[in-house]
PDB file of N, CA and C in Angstrom:
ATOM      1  N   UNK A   1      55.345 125.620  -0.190  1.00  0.00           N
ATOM      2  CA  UNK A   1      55.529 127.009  -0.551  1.00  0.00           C
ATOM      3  C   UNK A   1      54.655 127.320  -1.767  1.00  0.00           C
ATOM      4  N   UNK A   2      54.008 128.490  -1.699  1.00  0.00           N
ATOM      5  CA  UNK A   2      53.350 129.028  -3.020  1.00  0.00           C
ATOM      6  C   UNK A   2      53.721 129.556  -4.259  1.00  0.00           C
ATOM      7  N   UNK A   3      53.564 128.728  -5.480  1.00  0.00           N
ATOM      8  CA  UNK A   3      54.368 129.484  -6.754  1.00  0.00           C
ATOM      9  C   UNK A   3      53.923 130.489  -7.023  1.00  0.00           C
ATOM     10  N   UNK A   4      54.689 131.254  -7.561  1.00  0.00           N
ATOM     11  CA  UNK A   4      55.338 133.066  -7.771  1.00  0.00           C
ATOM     12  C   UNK A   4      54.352 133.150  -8.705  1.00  0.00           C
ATOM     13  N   UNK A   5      53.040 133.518  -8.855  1.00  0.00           N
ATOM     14  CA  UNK A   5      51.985 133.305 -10.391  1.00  0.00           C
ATOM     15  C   UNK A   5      51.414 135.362 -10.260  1.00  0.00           C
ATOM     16  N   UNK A   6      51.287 135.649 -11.256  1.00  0.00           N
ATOM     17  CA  UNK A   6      50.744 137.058 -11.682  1.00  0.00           C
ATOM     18  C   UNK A   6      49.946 136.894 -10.473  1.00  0.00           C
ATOM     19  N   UNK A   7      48.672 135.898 -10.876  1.00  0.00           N
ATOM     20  CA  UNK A   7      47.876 136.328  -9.816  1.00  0.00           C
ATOM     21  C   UNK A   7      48.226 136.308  -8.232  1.00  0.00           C
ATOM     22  N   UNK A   8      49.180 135.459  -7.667  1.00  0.00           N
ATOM     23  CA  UNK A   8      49.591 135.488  -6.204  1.00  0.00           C
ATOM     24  C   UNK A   8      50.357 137.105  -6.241  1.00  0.00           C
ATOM     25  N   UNK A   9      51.190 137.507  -7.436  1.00  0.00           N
ATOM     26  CA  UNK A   9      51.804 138.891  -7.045  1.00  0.00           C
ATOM     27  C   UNK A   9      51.245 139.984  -7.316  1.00  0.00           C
ATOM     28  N   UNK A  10      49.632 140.188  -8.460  1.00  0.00           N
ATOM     29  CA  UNK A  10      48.537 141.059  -7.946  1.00  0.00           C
ATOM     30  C   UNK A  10      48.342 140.908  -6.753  1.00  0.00           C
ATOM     31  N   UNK A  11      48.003 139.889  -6.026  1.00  0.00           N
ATOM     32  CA  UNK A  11      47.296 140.228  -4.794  1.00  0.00           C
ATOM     33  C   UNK A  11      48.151 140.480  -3.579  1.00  0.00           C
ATOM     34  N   UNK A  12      49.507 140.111  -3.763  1.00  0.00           N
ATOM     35  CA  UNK A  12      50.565 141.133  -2.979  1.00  0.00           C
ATOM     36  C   UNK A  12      51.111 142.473  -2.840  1.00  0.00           C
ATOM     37  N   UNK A  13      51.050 142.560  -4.030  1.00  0.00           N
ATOM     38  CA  UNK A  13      51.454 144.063  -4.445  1.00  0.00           C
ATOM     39  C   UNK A  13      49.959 144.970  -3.794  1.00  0.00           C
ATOM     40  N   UNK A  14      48.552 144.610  -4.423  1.00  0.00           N
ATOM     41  CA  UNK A  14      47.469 144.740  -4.089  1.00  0.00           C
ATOM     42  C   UNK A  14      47.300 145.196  -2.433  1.00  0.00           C
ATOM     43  N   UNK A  15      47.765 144.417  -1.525  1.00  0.00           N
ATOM     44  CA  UNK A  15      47.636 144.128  -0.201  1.00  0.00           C
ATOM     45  C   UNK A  15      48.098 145.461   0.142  1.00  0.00           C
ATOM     46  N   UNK A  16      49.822 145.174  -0.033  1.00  0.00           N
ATOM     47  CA  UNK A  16      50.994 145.639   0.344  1.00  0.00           C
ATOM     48  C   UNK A  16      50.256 147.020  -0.009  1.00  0.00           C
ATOM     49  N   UNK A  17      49.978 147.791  -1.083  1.00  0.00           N
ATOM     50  CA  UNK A  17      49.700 149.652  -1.168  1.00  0.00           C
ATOM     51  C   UNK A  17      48.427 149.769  -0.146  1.00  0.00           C
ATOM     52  N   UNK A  18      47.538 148.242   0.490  1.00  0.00           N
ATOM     53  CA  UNK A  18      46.610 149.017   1.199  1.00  0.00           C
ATOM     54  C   UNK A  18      45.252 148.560   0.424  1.00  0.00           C
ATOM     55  N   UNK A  19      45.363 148.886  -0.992  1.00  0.00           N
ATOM     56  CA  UNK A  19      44.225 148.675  -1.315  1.00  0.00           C
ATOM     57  C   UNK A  19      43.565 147.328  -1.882  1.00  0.00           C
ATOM     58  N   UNK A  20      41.781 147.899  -1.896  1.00  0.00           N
ATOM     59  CA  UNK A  20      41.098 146.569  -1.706  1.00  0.00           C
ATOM     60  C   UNK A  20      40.838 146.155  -3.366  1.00  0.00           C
ATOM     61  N   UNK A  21      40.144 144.761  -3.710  1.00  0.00           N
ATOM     62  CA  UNK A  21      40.625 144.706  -5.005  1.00  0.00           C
ATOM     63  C   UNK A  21      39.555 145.938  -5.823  1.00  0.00           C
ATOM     64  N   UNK A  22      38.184 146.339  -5.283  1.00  0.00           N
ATOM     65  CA  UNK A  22      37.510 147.426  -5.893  1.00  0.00           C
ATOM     66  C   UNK A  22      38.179 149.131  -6.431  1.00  0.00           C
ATOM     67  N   UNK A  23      39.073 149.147  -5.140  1.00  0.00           N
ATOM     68  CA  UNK A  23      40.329 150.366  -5.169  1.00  0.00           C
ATOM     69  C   UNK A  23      41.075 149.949  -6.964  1.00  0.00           C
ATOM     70  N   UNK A  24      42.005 148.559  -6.348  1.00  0.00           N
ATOM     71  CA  UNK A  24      42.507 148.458  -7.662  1.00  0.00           C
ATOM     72  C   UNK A  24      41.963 148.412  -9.496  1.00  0.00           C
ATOM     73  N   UNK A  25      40.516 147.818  -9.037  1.00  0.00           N
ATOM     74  CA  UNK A  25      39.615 147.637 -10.248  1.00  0.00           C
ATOM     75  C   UNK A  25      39.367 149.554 -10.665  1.00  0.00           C
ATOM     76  N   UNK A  26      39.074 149.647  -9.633  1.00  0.00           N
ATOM     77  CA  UNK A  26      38.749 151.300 -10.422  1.00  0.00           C
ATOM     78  C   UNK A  26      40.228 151.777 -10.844  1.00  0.00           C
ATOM     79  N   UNK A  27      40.635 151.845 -10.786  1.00  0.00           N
ATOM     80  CA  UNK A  27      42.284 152.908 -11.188  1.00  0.00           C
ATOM     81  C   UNK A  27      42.800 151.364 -12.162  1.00  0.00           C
ATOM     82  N   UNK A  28      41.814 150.691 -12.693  1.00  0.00           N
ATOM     83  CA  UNK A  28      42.493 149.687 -14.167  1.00  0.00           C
ATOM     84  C   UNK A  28      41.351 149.645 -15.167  1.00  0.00           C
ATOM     85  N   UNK A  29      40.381 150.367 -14.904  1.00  0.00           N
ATOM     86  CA  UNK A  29      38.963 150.474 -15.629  1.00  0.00           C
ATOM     87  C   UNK A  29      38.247 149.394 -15.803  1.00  0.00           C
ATOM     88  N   UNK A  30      37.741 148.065 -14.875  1.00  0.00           N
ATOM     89  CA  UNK A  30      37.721 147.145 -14.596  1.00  0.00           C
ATOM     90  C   UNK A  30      36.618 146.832 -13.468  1.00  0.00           C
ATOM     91  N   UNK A  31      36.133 145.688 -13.456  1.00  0.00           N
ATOM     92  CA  UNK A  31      35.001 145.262 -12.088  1.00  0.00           C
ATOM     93  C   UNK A  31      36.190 144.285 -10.894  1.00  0.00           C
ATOM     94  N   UNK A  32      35.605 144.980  -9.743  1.00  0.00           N
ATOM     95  CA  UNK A  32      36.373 144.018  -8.839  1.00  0.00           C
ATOM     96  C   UNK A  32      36.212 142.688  -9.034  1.00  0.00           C
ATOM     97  N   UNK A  33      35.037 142.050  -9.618  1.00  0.00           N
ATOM     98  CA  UNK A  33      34.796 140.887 -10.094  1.00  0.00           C
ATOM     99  C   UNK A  33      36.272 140.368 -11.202  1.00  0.00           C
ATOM    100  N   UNK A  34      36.534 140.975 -12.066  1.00  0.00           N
ATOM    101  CA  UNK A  34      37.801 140.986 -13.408  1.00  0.00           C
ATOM    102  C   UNK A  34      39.110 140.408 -12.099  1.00  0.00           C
ATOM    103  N   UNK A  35      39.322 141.750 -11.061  1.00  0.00           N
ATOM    104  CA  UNK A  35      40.265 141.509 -10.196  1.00  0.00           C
ATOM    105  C   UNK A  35      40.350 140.365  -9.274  1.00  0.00           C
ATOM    106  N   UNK A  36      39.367 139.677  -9.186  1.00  0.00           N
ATOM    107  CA  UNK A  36      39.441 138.611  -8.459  1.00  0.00           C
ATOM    108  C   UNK A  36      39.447 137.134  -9.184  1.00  0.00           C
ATOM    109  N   UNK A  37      39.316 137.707 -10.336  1.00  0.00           N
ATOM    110  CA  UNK A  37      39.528 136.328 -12.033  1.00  0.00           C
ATOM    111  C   UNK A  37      40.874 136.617 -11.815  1.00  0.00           C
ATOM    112  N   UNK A  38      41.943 137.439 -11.601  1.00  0.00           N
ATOM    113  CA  UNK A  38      43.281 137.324 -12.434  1.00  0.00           C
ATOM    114  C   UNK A  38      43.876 136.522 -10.636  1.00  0.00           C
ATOM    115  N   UNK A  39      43.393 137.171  -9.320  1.00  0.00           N
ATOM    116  CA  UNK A  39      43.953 136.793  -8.545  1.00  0.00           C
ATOM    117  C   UNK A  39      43.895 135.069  -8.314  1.00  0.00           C
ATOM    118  N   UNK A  40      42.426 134.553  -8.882  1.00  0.00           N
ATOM    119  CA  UNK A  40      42.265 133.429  -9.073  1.00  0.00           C
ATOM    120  C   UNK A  40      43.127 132.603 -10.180  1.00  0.00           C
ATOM    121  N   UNK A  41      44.048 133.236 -10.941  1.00  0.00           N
ATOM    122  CA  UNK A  41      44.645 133.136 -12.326  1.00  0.00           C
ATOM    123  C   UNK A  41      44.346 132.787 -13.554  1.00  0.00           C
ATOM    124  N   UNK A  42      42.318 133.357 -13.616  1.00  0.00           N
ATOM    125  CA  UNK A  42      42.717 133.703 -14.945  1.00  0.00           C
ATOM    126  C   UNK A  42      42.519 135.378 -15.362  1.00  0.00           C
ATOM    127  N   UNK A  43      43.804 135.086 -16.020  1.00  0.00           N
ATOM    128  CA  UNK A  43      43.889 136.529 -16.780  1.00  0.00           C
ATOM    129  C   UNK A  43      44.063 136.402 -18.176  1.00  0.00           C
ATOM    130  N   UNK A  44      43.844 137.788 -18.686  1.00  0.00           N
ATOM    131  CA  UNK A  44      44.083 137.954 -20.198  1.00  0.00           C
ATOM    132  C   UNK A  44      44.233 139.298 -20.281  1.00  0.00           C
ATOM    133  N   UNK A  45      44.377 139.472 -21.827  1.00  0.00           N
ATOM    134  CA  UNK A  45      44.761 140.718 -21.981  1.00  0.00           C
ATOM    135  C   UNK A  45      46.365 141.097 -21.709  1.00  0.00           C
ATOM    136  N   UNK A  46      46.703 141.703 -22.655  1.00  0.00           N
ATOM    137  CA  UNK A  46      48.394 142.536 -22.564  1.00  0.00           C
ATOM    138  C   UNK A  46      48.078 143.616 -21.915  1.00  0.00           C
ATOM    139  N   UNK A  47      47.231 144.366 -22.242  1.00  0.00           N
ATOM    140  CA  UNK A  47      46.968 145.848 -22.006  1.00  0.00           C
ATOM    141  C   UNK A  47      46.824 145.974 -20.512  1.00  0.00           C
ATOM    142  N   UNK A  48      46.030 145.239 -20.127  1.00  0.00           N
ATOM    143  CA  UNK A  48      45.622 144.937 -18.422  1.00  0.00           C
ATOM    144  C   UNK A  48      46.669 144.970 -17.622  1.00  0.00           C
ATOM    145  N   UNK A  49      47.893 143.698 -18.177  1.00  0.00           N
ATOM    146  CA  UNK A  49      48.516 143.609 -17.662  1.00  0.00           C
ATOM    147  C   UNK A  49      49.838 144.510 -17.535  1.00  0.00           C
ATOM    148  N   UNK A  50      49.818 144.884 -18.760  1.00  0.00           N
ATOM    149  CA  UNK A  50      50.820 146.324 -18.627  1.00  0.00           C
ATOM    150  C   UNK A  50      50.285 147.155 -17.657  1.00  0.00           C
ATOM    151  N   UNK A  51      48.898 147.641 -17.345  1.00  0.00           N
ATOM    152  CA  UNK A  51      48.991 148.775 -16.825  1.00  0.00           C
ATOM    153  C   UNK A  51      48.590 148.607 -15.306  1.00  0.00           C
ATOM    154  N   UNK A  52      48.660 146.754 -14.852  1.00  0.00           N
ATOM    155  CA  UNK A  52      48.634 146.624 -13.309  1.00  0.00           C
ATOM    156  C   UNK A  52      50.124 146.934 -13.132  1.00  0.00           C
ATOM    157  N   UNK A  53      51.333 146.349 -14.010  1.00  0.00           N
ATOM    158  CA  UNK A  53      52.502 146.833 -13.711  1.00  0.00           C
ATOM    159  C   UNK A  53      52.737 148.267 -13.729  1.00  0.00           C
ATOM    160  N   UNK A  54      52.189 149.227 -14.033  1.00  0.00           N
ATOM    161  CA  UNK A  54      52.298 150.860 -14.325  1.00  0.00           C
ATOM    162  C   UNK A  54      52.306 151.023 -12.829  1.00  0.00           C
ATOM    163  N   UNK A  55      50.870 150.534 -12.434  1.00  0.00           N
ATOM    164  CA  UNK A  55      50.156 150.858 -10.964  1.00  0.00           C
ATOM    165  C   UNK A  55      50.918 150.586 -10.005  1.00  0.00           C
ATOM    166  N   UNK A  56      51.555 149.535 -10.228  1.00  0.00           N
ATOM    167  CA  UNK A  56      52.480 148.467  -8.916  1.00  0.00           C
ATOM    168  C   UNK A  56      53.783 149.437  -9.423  1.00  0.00           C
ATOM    169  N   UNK A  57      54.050 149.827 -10.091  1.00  0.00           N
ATOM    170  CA  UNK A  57      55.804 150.031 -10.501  1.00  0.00           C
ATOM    171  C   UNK A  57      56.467 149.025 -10.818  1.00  0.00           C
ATOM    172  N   UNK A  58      56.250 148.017 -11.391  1.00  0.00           N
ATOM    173  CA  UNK A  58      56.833 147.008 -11.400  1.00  0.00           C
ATOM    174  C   UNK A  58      57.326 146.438 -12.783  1.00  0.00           C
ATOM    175  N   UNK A  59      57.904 145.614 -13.556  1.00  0.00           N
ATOM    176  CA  UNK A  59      57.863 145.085 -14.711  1.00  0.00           C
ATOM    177  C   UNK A  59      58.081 143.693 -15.152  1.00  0.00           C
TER     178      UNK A  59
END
């Protein structure tokens, strides 16, 4: 089974509304390149990550 990581639940949440990671990169001010670092897991940034949860509804 796959562990529960930011980046496995970006790219669910991601899926799930439809959109592709370029969709999501634009509406986070970001390169789809950035979006495919966090799905890979690395991420950084608070700010980022607050406002993929804004996007998703999530917390």
């Amino acid at each position: 089974m796959k562990e529960k990581t930011f980046g496995n639940r970006v790219a669910a949440l991601r899926k799930e509304k439809g959109m592709t990671q370029f969709d999501l990169a634009e509406k986070m001010g970001v390169t789809d390149k950035a979006v495919s670092k966090w799905e890979r897991f690395v991420f950084s940034g608070y700010q980022l990550y607050s406002k993929a949860c804004g996007i998703f509804c999530v917390a």
